[in-house]
N, C-alpha and C. Protein backbone atom coordinates (compact mmCIF):
# COMPACT_ATOMS: atom_id res chain seq x y z
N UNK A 1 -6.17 -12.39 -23.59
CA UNK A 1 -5.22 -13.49 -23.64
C UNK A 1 -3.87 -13.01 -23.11
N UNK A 2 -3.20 -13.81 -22.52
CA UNK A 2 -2.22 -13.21 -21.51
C UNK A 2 -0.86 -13.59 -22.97
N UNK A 3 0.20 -12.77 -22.82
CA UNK A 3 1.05 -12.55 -23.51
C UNK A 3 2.37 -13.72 -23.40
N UNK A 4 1.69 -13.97 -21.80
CA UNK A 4 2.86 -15.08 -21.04
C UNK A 4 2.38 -16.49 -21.50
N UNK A 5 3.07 -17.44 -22.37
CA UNK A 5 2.39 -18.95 -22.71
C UNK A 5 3.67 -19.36 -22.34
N UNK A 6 3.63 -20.40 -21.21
CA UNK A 6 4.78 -21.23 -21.00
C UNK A 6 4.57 -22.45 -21.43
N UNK A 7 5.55 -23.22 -22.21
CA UNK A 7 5.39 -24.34 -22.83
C UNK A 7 5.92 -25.67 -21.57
N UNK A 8 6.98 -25.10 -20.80
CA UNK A 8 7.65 -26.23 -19.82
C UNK A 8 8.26 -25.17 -18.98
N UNK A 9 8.91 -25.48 -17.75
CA UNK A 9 9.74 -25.09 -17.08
C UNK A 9 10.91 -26.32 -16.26
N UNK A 10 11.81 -26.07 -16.27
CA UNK A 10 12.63 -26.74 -15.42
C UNK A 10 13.19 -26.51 -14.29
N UNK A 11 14.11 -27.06 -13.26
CA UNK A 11 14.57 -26.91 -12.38
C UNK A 11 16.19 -28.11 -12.50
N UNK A 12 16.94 -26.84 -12.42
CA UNK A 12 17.99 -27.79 -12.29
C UNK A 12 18.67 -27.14 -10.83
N UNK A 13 19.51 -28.71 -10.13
CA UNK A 13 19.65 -28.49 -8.63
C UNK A 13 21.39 -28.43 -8.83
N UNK A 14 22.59 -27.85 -8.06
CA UNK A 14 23.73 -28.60 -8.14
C UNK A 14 24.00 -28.67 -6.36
N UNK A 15 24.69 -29.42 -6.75
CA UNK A 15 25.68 -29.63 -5.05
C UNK A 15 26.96 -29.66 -5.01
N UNK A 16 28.18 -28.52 -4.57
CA UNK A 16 29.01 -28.39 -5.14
C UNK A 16 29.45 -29.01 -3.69
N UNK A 17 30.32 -29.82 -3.30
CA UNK A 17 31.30 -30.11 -1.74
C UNK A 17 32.85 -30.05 -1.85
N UNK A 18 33.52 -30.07 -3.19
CA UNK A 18 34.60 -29.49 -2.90
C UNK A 18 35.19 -29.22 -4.33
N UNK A 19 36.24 -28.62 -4.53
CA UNK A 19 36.88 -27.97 -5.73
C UNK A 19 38.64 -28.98 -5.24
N UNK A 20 38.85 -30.00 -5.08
CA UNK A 20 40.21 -30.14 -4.78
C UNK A 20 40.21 -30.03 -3.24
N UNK A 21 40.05 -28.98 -2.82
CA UNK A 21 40.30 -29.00 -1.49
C UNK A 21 39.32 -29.65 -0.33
N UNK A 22 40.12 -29.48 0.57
CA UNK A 22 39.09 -30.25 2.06
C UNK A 22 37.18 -30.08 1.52
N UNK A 23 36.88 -31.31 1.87
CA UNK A 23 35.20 -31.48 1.59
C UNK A 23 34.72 -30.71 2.93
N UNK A 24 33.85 -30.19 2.06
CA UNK A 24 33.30 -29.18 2.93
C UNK A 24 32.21 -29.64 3.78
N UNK A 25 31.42 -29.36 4.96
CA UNK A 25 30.63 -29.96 6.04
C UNK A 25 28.93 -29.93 5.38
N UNK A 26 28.79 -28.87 4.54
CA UNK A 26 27.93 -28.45 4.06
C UNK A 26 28.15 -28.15 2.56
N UNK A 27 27.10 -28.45 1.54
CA UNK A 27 27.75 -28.00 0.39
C UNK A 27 27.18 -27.02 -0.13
N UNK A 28 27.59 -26.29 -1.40
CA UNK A 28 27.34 -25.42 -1.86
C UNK A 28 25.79 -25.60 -2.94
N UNK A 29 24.95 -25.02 -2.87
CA UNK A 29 23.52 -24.82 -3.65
C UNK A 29 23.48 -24.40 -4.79
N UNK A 30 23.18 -24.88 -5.79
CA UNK A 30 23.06 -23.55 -6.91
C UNK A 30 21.91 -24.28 -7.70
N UNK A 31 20.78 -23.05 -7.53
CA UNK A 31 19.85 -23.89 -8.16
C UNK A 31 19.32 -22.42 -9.09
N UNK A 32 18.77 -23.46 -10.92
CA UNK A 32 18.32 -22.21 -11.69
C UNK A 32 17.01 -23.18 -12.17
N UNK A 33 16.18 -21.78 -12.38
CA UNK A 33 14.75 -22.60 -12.74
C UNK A 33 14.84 -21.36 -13.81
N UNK A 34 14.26 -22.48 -15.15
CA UNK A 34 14.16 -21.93 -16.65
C UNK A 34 12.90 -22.02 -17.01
N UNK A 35 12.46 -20.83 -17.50
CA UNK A 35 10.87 -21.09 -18.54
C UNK A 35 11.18 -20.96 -19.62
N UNK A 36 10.42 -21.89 -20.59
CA UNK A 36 10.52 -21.57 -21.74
C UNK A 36 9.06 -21.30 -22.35
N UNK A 37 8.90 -20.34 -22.72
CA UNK A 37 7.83 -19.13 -23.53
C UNK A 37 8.05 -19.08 -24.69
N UNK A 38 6.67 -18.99 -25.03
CA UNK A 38 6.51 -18.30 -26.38
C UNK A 38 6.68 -17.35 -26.22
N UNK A 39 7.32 -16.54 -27.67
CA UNK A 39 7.70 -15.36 -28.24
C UNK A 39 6.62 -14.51 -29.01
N UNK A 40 5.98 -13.44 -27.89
CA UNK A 40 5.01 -13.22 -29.15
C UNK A 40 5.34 -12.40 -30.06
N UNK A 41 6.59 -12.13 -30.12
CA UNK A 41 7.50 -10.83 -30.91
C UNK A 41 8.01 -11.73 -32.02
N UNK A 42 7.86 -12.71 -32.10
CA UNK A 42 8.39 -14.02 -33.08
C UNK A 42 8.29 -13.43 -34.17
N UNK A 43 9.37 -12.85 -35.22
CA UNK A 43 9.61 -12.73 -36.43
C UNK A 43 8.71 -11.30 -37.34
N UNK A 44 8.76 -10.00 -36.05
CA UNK A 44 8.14 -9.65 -36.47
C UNK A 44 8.53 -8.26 -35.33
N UNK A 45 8.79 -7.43 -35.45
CA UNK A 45 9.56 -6.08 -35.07
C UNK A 45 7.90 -5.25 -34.19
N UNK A 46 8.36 -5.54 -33.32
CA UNK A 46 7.21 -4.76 -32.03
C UNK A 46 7.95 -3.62 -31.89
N UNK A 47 7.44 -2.41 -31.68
CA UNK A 47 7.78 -1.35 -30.73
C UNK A 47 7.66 -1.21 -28.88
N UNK A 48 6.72 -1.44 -29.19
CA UNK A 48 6.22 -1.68 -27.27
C UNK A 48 6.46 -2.45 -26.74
N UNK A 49 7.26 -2.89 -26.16
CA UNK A 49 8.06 -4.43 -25.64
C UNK A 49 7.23 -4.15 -24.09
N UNK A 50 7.05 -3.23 -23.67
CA UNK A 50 6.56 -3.27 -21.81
C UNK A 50 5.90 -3.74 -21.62
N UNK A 51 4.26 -3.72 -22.51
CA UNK A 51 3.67 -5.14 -22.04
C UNK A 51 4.00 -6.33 -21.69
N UNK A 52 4.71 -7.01 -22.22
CA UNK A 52 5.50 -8.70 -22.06
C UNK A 52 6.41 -8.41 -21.01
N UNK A 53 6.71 -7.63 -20.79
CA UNK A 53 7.96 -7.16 -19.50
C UNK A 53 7.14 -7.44 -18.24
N UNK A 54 6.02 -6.32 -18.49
CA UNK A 54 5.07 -6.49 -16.78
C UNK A 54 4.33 -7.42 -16.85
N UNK A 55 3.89 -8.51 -18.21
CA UNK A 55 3.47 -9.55 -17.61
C UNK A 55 4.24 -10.85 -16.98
N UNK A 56 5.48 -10.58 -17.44
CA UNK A 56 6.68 -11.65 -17.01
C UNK A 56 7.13 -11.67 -15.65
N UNK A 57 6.34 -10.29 -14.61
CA UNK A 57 6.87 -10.86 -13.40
C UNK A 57 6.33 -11.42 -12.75
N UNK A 58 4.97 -11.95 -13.26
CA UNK A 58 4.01 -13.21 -12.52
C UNK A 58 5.12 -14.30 -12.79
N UNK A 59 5.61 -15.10 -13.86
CA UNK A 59 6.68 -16.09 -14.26
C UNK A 59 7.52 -15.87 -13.32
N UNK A 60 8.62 -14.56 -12.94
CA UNK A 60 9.70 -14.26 -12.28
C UNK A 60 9.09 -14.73 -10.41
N UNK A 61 8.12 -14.28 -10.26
CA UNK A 61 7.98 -14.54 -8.78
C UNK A 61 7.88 -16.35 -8.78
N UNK A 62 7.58 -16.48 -9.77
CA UNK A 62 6.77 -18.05 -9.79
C UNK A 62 8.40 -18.80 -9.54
N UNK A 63 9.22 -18.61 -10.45
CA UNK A 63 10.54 -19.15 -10.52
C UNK A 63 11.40 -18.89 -9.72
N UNK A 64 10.88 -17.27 -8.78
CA UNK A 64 12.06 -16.93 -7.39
C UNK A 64 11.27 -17.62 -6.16
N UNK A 65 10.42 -18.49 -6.17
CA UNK A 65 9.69 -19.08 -5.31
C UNK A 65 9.43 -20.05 -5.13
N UNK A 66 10.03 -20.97 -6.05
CA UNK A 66 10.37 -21.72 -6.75
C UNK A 66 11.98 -22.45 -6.33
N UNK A 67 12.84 -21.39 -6.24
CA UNK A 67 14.05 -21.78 -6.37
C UNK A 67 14.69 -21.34 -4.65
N UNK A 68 13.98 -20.25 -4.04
CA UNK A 68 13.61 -20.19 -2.25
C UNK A 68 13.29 -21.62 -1.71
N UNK A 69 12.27 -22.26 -2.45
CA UNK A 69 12.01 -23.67 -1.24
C UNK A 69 12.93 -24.49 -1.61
N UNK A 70 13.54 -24.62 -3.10
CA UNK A 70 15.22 -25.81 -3.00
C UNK A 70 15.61 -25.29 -2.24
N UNK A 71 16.01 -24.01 -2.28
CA UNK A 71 17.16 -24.07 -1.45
C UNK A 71 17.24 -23.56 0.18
N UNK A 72 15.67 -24.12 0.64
CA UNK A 72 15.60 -24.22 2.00
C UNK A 72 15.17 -22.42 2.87
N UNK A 73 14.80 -21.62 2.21
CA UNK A 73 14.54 -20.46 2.38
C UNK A 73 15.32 -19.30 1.98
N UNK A 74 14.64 -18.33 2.40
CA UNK A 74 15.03 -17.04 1.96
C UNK A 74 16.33 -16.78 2.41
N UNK A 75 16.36 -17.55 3.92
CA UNK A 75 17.83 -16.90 4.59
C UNK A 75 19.41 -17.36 4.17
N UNK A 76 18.89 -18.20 3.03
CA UNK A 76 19.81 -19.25 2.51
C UNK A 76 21.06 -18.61 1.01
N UNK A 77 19.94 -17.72 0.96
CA UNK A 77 20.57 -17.07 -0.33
C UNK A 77 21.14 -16.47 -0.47
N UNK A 78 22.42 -16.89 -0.72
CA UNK A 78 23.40 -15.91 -1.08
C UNK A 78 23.65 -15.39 -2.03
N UNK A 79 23.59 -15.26 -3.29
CA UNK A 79 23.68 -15.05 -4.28
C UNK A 79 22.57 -15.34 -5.96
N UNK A 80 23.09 -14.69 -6.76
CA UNK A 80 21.31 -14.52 -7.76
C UNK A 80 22.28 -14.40 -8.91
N UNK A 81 21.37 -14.47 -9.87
CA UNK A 81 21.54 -13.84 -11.51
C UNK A 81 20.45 -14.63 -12.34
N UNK A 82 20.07 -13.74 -13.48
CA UNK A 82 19.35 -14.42 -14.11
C UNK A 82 19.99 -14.17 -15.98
N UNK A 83 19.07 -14.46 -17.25
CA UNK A 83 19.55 -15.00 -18.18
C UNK A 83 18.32 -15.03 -19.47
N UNK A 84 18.52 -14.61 -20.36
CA UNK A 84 17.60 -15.33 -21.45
C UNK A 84 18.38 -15.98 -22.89
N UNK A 85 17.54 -17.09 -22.98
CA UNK A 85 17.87 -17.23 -24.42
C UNK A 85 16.98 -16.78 -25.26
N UNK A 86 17.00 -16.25 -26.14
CA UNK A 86 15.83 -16.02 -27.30
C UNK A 86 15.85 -16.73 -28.61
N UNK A 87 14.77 -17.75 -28.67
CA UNK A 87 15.10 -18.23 -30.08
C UNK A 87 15.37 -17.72 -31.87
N UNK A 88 15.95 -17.94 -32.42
CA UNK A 88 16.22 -17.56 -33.56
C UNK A 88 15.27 -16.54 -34.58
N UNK A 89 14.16 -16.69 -34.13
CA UNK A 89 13.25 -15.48 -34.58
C UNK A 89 12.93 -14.49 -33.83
N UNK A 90 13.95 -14.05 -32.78
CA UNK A 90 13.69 -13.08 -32.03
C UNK A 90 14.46 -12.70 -31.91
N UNK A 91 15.04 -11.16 -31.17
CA UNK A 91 15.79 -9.96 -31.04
C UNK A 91 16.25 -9.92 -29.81
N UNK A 92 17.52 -9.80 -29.90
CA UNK A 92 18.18 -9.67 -28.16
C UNK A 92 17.32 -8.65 -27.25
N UNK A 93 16.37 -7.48 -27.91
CA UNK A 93 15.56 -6.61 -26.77
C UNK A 93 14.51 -7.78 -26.37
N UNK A 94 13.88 -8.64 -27.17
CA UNK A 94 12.77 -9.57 -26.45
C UNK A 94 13.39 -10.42 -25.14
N UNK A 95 15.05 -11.02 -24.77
CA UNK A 95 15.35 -11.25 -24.01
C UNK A 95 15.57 -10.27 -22.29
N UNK A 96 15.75 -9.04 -23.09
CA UNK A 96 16.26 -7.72 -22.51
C UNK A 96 14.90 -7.58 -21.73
N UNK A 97 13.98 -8.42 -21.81
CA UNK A 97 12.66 -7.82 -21.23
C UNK A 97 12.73 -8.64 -19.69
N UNK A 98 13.47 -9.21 -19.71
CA UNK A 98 14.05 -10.21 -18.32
C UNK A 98 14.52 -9.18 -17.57
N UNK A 99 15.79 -8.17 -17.94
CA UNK A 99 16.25 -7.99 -16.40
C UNK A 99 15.17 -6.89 -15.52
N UNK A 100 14.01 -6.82 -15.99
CA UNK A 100 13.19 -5.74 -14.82
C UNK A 100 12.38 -6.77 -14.46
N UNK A 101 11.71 -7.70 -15.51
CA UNK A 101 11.06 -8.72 -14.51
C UNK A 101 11.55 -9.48 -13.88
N UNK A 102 12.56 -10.22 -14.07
CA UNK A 102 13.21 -11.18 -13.13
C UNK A 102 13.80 -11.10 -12.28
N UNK A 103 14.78 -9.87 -12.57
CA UNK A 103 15.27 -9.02 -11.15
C UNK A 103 14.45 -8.53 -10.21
N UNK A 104 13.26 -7.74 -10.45
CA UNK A 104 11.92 -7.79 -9.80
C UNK A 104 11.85 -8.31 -8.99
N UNK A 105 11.75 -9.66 -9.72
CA UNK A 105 10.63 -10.39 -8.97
C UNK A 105 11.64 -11.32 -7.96
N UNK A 106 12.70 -11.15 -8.28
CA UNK A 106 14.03 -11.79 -7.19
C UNK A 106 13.96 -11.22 -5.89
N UNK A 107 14.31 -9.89 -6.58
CA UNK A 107 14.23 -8.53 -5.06
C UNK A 107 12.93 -8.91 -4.28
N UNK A 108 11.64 -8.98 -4.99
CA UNK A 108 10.35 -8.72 -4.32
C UNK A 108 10.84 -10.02 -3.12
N UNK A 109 10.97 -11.46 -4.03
CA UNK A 109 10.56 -12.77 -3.02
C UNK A 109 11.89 -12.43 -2.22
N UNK A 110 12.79 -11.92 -2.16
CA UNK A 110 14.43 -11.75 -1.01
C UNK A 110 14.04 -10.77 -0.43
N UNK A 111 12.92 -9.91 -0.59
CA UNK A 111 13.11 -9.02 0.42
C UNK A 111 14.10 -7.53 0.66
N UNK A 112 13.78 -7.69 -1.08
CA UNK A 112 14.57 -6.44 -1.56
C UNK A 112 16.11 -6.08 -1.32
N UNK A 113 17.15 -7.12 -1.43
CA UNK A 113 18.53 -6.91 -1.64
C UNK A 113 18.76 -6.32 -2.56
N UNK A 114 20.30 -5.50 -2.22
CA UNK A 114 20.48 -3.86 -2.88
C UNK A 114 21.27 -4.32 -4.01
N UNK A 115 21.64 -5.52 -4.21
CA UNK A 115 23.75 -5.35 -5.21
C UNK A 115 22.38 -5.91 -6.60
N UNK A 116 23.07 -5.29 -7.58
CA UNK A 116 22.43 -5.45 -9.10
C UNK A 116 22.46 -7.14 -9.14
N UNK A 117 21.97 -7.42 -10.03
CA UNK A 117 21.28 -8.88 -10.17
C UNK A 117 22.22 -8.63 -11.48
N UNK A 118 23.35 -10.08 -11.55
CA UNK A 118 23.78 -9.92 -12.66
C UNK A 118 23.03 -10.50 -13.73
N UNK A 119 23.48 -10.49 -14.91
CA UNK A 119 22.45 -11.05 -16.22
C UNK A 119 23.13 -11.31 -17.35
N UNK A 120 22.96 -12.61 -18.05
CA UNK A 120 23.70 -12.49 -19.61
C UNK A 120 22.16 -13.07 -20.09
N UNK A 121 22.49 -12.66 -21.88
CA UNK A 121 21.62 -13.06 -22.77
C UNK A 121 22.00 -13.29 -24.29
N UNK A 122 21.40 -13.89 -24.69
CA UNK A 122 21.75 -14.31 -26.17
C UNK A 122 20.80 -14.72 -27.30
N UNK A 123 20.84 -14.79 -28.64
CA UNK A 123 20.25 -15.38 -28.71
C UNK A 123 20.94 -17.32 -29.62
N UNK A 124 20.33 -18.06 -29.40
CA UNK A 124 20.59 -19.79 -29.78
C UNK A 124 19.36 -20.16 -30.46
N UNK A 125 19.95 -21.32 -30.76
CA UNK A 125 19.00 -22.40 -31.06
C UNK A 125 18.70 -23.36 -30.06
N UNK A 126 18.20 -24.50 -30.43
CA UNK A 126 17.52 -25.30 -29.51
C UNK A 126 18.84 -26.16 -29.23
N UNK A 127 18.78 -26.05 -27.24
CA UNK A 127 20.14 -26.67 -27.12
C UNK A 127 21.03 -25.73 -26.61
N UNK A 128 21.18 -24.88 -26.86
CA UNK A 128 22.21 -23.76 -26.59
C UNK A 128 22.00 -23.66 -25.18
N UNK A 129 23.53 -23.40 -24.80
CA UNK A 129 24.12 -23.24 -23.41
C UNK A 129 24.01 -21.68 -23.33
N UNK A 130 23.89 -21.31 -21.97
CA UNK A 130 24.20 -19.85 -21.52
C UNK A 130 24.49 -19.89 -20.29
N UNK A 131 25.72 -19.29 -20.20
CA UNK A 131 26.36 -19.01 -18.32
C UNK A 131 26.25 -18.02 -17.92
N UNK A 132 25.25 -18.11 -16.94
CA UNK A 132 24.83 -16.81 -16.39
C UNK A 132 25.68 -16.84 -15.08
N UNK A 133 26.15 -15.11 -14.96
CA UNK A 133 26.61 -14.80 -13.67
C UNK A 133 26.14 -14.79 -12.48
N UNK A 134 27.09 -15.00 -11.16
CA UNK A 134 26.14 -14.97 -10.37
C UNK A 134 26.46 -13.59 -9.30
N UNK A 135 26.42 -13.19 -8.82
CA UNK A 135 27.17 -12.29 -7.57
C UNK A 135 26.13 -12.35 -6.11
N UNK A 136 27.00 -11.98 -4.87
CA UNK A 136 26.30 -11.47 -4.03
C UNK A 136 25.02 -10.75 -3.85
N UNK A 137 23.91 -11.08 -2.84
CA UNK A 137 23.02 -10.17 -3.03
C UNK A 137 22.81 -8.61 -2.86
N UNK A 138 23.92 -8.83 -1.98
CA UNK A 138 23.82 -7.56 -0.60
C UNK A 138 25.05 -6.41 -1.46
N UNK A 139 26.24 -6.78 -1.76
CA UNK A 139 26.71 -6.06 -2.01
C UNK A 139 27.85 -6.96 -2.87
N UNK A 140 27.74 -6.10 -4.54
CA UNK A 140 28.19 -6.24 -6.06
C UNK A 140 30.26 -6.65 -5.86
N UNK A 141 30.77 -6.07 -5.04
CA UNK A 141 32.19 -5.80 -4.48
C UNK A 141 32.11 -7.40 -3.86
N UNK A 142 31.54 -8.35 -3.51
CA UNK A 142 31.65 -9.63 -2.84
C UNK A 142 32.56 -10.39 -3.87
N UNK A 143 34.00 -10.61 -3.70
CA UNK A 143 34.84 -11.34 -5.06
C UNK A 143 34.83 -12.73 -4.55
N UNK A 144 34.10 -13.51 -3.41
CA UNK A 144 33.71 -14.53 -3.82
C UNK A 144 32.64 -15.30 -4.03
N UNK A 145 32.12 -14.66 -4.32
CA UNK A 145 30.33 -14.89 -5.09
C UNK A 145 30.54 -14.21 -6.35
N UNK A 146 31.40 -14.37 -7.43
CA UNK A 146 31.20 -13.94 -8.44
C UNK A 146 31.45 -15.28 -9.39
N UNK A 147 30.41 -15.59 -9.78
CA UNK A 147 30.42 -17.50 -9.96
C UNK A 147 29.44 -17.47 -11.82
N UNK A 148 29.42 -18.36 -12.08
CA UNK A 148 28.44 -18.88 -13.10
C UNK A 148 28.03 -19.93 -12.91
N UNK A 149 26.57 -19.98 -13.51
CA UNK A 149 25.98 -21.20 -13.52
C UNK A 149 25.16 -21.46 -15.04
N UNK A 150 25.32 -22.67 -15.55
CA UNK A 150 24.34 -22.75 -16.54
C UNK A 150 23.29 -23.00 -17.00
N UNK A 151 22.56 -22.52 -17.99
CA UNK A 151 21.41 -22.80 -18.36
C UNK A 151 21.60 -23.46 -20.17
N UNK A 152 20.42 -24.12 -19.89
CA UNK A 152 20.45 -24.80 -21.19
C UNK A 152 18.89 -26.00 -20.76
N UNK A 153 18.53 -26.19 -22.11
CA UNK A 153 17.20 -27.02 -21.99
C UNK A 153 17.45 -27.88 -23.25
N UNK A 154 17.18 -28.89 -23.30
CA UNK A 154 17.49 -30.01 -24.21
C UNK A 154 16.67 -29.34 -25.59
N UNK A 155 15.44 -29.35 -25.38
CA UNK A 155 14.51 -29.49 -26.57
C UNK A 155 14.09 -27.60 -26.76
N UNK A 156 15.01 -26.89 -25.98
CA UNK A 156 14.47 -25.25 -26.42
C UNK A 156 15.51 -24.33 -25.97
N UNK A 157 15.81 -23.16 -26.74
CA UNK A 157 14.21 -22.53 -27.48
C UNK A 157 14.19 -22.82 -28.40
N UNK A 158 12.85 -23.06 -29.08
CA UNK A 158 12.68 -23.32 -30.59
C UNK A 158 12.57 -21.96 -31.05
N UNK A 159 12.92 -21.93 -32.12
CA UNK A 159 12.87 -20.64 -33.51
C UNK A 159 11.93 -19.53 -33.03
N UNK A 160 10.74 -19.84 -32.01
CA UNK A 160 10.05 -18.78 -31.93
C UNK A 160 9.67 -18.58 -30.32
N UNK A 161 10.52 -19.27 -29.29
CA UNK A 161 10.61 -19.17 -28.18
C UNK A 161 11.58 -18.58 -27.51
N UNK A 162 11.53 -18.43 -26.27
CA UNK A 162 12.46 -17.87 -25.23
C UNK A 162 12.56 -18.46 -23.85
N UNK A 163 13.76 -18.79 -23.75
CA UNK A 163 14.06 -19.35 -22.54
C UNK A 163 14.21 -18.23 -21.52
N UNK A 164 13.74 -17.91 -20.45
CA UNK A 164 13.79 -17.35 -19.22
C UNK A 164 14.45 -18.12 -17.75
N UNK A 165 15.42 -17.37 -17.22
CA UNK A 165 16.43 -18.39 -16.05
C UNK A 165 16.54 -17.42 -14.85
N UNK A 166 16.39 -17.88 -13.77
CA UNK A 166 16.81 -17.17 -12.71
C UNK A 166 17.47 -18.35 -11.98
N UNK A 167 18.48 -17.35 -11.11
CA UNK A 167 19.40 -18.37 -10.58
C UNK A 167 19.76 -18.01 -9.25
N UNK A 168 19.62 -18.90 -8.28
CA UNK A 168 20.00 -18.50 -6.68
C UNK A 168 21.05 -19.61 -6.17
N UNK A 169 21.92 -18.75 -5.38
CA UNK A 169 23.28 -19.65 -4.85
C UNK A 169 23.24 -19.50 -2.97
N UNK A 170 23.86 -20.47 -2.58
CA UNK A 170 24.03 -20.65 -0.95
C UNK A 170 24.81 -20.05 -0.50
N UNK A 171 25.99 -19.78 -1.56
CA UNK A 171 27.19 -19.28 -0.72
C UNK A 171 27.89 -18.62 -2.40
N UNK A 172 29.31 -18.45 -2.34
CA UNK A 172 30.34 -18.04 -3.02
C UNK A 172 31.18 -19.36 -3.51
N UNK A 173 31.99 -19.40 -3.93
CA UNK A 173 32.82 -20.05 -5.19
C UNK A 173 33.38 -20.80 -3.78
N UNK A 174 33.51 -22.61 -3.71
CA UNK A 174 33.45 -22.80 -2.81
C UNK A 174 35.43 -22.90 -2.67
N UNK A 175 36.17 -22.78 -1.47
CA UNK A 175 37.40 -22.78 -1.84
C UNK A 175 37.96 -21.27 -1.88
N UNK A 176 37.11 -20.33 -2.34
CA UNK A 176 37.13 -19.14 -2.76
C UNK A 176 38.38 -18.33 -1.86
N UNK A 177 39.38 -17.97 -2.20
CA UNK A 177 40.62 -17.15 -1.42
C UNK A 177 41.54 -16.38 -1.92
N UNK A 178 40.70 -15.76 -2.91
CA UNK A 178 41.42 -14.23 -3.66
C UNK A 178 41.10 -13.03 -2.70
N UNK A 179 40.88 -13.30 -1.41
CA UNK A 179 41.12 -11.82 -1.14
C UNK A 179 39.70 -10.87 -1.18
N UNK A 180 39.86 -9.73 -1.32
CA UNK A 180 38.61 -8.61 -1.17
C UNK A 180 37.93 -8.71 0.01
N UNK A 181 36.64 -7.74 -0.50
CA UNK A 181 35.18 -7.47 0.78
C UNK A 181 34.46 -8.94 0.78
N UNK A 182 34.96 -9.64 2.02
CA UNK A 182 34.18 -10.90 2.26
C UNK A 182 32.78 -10.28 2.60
N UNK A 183 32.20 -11.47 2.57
CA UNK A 183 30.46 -11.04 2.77
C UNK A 183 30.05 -11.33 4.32
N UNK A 184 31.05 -11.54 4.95
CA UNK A 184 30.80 -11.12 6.62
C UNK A 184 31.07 -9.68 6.96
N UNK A 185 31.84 -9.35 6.05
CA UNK A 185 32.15 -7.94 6.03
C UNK A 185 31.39 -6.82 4.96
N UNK A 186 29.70 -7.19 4.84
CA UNK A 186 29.13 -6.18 4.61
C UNK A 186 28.68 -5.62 5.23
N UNK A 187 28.29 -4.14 5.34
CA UNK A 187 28.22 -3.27 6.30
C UNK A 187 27.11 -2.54 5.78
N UNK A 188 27.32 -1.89 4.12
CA UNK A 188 26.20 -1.11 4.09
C UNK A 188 24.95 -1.65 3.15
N UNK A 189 24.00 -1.26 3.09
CA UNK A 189 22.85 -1.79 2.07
C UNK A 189 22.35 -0.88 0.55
N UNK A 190 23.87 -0.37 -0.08
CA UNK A 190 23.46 0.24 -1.50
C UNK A 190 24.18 -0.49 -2.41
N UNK A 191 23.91 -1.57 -2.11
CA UNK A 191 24.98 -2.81 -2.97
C UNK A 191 25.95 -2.54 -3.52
N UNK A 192 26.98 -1.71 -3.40
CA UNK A 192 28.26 -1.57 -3.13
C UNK A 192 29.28 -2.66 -2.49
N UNK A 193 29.24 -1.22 -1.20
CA UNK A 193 30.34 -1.78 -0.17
C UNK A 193 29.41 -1.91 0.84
């Protein structure tokens, strides 16, 4: 019996075209697709968490492949992060089991971009919001792709579930003009500089 039981998944789309300033020709993407899973750690102290880790990157490819055709392909993506909620009978390490699968499985479907996959986690109840970060793929130093997006599901996680989120963006914070390493100006591939 597989460890992975998804109860629903969602897809939420945004379209950002302007912040105040001039509307932009094209708008900005930000799309996050959430699973929500059972917890099989539900109320009850596991040691071995790696099993549920390596079966979660079948889910992670499913949701980075997922969130590639919104937003029109691979070449589109500018930016990532992913997120868990864990419901109330579970332990912030059962969320913690996200950033190797989901980051994974991000890198695998992009084609292996170098800059860390940012990540928040928590744990809520049913309903609970979480803003996950977003950054550049290529390189972590990009200060305008350093964005949030949220997650949240009406009816979860319940008490013994976990919400799982990955999140892919088109571009950077739209408007964006603080300055730094623009992302025309990446050069090297150790997600840096």
């Amino acid at each position: 019996m597989s460890l992975v039981n998804v109860r629903k998944i969602k897809l939420d789309v945004e379209e950002v075209w302007h912040e105040g300033g001039k509307r932009l020709g094209e708008p900005l993407v930000i799309a996050v697709a959430t699973a929500i899973v059972a917890n099989p750690y539900a109320g009850r102290y596991e040691p071995d968490l790696l099993p549920f880790m390596s079966a979660l990157r079948e889910l992670g490819a499913d949701l980075s492949l997922r969130l590639v055709a919104q937003l029109g392909g691979i070449s589109k993506v500018q930016a990532y992060g992913k997120g868990a909620i864990v419901g109330e009978d579970g332990e912030l390490e059962h969320g913690a089991v996200w950033h190797e699968a989901g980051g994974w499985a991000m890198r695998e479907t992009l084609g292996g971009p170098k800059a860390i996959v940012p990540s928040a986690k928590t744990i809520g109840g049913v309903g609970s919001r979480l803003m996950v970060p977003l950054g550049h793929i290529q390189a972590s130093y990009v200060r305008s792709h350093f964005g949030t997006c949220e997650v949240t599901v009406w009816d979860g996680p319940r008490r013994n579930e976990i919400a799982f989120a990955l999140a892919m963006a088109t571009g950077g914070r739209v408007h964006a003009r603080l300055g730094g390493l623009q992302a025309s100006e990446v050069r090297g591939l150790d997600g840096l500089r």
